[in-house]
C-alpha atoms as a PDB file:
ATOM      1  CA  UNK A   1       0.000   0.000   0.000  1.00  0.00           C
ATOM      2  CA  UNK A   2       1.465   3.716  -1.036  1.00  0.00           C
ATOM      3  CA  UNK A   3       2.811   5.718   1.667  1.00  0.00           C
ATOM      4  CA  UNK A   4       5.087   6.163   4.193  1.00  0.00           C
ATOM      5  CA  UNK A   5       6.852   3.401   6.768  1.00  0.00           C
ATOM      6  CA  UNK A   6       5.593   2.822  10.093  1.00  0.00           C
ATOM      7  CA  UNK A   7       8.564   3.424  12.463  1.00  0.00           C
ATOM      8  CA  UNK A   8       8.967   1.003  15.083  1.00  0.00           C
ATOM      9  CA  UNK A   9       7.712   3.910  17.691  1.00  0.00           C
ATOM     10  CA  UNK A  10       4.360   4.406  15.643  1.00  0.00           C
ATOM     11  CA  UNK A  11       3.873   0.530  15.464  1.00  0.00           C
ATOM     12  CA  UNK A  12       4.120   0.471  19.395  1.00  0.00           C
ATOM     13  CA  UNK A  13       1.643   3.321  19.649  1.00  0.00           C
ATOM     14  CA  UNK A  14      -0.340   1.801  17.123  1.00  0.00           C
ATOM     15  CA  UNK A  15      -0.640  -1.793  19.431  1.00  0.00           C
ATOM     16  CA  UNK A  16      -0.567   0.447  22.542  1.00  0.00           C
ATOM     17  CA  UNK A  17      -3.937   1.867  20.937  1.00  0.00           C
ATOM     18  CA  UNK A  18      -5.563  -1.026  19.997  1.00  0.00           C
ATOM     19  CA  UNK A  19      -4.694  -2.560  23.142  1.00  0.00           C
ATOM     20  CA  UNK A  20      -5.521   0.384  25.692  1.00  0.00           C
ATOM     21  CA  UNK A  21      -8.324   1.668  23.918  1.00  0.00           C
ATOM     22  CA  UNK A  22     -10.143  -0.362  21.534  1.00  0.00           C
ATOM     23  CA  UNK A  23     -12.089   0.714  19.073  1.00  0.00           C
ATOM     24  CA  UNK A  24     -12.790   4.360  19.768  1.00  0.00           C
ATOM     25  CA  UNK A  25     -16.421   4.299  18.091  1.00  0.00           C
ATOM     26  CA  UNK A  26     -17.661   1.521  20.017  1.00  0.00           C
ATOM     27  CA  UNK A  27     -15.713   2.883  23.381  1.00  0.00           C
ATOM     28  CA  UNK A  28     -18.081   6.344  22.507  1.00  0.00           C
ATOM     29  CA  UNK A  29     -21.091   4.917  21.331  1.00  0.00           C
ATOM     30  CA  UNK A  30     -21.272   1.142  23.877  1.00  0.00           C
ATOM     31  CA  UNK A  31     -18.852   1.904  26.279  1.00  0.00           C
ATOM     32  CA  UNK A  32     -17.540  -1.386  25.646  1.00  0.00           C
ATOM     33  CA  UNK A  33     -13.479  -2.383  25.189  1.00  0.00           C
ATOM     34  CA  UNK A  34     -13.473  -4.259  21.611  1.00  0.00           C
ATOM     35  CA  UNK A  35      -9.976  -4.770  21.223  1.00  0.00           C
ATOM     36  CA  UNK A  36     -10.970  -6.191  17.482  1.00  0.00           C
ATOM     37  CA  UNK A  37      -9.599  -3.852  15.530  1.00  0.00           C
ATOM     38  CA  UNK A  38      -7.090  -2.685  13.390  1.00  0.00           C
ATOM     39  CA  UNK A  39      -5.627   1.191  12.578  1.00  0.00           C
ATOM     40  CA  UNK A  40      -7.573   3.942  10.503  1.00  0.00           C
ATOM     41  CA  UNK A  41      -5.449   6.726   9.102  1.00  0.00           C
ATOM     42  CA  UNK A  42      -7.249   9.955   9.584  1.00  0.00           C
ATOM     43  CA  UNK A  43      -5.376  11.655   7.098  1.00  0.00           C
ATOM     44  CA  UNK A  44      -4.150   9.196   4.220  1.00  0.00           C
ATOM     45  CA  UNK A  45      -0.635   7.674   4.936  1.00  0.00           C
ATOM     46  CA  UNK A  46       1.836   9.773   2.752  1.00  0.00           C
ATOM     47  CA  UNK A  47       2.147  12.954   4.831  1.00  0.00           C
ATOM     48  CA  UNK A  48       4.622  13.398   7.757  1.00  0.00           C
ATOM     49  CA  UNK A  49       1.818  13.007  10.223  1.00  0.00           C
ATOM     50  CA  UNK A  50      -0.206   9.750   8.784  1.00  0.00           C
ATOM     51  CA  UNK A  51       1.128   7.233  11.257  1.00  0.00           C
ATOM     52  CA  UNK A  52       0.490   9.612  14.269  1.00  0.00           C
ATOM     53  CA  UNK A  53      -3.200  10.651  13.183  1.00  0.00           C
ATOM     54  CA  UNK A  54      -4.511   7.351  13.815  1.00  0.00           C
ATOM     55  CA  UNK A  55      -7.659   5.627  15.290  1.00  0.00           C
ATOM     56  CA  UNK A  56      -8.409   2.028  16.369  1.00  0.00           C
ATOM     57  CA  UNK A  57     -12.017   0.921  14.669  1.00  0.00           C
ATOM     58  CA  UNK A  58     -13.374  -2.602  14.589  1.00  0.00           C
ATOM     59  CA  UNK A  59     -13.815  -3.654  11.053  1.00  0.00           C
ATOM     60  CA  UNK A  60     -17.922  -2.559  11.156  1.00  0.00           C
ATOM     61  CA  UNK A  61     -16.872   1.272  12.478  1.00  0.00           C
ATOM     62  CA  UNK A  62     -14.021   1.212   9.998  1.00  0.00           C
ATOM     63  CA  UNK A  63     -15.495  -0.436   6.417  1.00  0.00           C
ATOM     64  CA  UNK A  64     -18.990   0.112   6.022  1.00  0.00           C
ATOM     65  CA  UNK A  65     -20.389  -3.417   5.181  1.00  0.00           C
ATOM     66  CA  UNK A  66     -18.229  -5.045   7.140  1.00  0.00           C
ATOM     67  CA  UNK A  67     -19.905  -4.934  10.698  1.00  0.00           C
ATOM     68  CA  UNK A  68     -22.095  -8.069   9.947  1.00  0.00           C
ATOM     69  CA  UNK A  69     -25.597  -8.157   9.514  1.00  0.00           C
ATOM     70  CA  UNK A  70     -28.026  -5.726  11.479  1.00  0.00           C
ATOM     71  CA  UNK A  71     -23.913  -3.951  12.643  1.00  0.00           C
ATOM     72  CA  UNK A  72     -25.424  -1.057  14.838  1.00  0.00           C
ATOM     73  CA  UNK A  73     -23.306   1.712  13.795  1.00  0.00           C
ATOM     74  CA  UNK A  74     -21.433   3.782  10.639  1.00  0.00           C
ATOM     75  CA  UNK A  75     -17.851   3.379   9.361  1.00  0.00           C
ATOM     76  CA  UNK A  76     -15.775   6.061   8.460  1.00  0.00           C
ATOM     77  CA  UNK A  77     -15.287   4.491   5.093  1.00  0.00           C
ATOM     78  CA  UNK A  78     -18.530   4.707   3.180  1.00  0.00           C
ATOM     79  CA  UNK A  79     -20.303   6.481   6.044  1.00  0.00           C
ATOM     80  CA  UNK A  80     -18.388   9.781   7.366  1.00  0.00           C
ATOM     81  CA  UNK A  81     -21.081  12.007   7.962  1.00  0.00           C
ATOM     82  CA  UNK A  82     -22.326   9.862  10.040  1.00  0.00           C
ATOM     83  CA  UNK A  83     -20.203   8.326  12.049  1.00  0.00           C
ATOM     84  CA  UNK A  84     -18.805  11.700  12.817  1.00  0.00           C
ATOM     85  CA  UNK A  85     -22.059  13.020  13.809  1.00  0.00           C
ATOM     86  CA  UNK A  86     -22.724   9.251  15.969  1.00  0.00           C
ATOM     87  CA  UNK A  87     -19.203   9.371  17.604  1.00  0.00           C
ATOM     88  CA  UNK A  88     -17.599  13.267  17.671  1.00  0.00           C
ATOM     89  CA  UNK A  89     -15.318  14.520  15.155  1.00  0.00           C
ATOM     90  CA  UNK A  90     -12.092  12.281  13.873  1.00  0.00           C
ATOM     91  CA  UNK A  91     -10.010  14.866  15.047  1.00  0.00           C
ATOM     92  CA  UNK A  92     -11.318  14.926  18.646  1.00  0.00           C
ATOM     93  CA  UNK A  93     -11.462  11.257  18.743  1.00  0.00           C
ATOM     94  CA  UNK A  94      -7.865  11.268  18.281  1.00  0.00           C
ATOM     95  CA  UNK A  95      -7.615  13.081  21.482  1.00  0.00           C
ATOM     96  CA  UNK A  96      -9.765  10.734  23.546  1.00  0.00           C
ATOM     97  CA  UNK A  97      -7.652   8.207  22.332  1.00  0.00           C
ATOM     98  CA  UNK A  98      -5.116   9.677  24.039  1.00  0.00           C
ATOM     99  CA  UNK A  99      -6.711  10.367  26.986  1.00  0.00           C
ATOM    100  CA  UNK A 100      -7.458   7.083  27.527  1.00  0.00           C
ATOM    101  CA  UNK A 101      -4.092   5.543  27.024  1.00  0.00           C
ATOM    102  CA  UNK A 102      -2.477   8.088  29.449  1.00  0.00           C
ATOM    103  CA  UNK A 103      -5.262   7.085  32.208  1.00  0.00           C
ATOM    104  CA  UNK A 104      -4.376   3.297  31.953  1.00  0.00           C
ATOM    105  CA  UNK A 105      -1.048   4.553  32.758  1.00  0.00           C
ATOM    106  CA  UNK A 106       0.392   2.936  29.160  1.00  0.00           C
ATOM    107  CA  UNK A 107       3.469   5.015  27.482  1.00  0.00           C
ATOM    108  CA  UNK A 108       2.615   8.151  25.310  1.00  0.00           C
ATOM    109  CA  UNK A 109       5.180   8.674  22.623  1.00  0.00           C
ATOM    110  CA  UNK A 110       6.960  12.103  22.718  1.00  0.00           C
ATOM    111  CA  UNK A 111       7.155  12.520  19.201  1.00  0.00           C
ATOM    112  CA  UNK A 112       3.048  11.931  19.281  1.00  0.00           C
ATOM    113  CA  UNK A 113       2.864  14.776  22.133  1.00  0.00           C
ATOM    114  CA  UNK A 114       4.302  16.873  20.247  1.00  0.00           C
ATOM    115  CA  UNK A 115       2.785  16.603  17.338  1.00  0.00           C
ATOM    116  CA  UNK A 116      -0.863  16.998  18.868  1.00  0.00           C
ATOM    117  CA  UNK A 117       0.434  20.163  20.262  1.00  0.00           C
ATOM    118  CA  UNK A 118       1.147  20.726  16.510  1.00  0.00           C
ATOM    119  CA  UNK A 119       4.990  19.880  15.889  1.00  0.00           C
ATOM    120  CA  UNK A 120       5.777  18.564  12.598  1.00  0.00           C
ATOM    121  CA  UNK A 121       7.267  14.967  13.392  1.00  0.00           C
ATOM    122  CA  UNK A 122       8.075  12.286  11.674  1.00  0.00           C
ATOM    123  CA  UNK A 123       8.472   9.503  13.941  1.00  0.00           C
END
């Protein structure tokens, strides 16, 4: 797939995320921990950002048509309208995301710190 190389700190944050938190949509929407899920790239995967501007989604909340029969919620893909308007903004879920990490007490990258407080990083 085009775009740039997960570092080995990204990958870390990237297991640390799916680990910690789940996937964010059905953390917002359930409150339940589904640790089913793989990474969503907010913001494609070729800028200097991509691997930092991540979210953890199940595969229903990340592919629409891929939740299963009667799947109780929207994916980003096919559906963004509404899952933003069903779970909060991408942007803002990227910040729960790492709320929640730093309350379980799990590591928050540096270079990911910084670049919420809106450093250009790379890794």
């Amino acid at each position: 797939m085009k775009g740039r190389s997960v570092s080995a700190v990204q990958k870390r944050w990237h297991d640390t995320l799916v680990s910690a938190v789940g996937c964010i949509a059905c953390r917002v929407a359930m409150e339940i921990h589904n640790d089913q899920c793989s990474i969503h790239h907010v913001d494609g995967r070729t800028k200097a950002h991509a691997h930092w501007y991540v979210l953890p989604l199940c595969a229903g909340h990340h592919q629409h048509g891929y939740g299963g029969e009667g799947f109780p919620g929207f994916a980003v893909h096919g559906q963004k309208v509404q899952f933003e308007e069903a779970y909060g903004r991408q942007s803002d879920l990227v910040q729960v995301c790492a709320k929640v990490v730093g309350e379980t007490g799990a590591d928050v990258p540096a270079a990911f710190l910084a670049w919420l407080d809106g450093a250009e990083v790379e890794a």
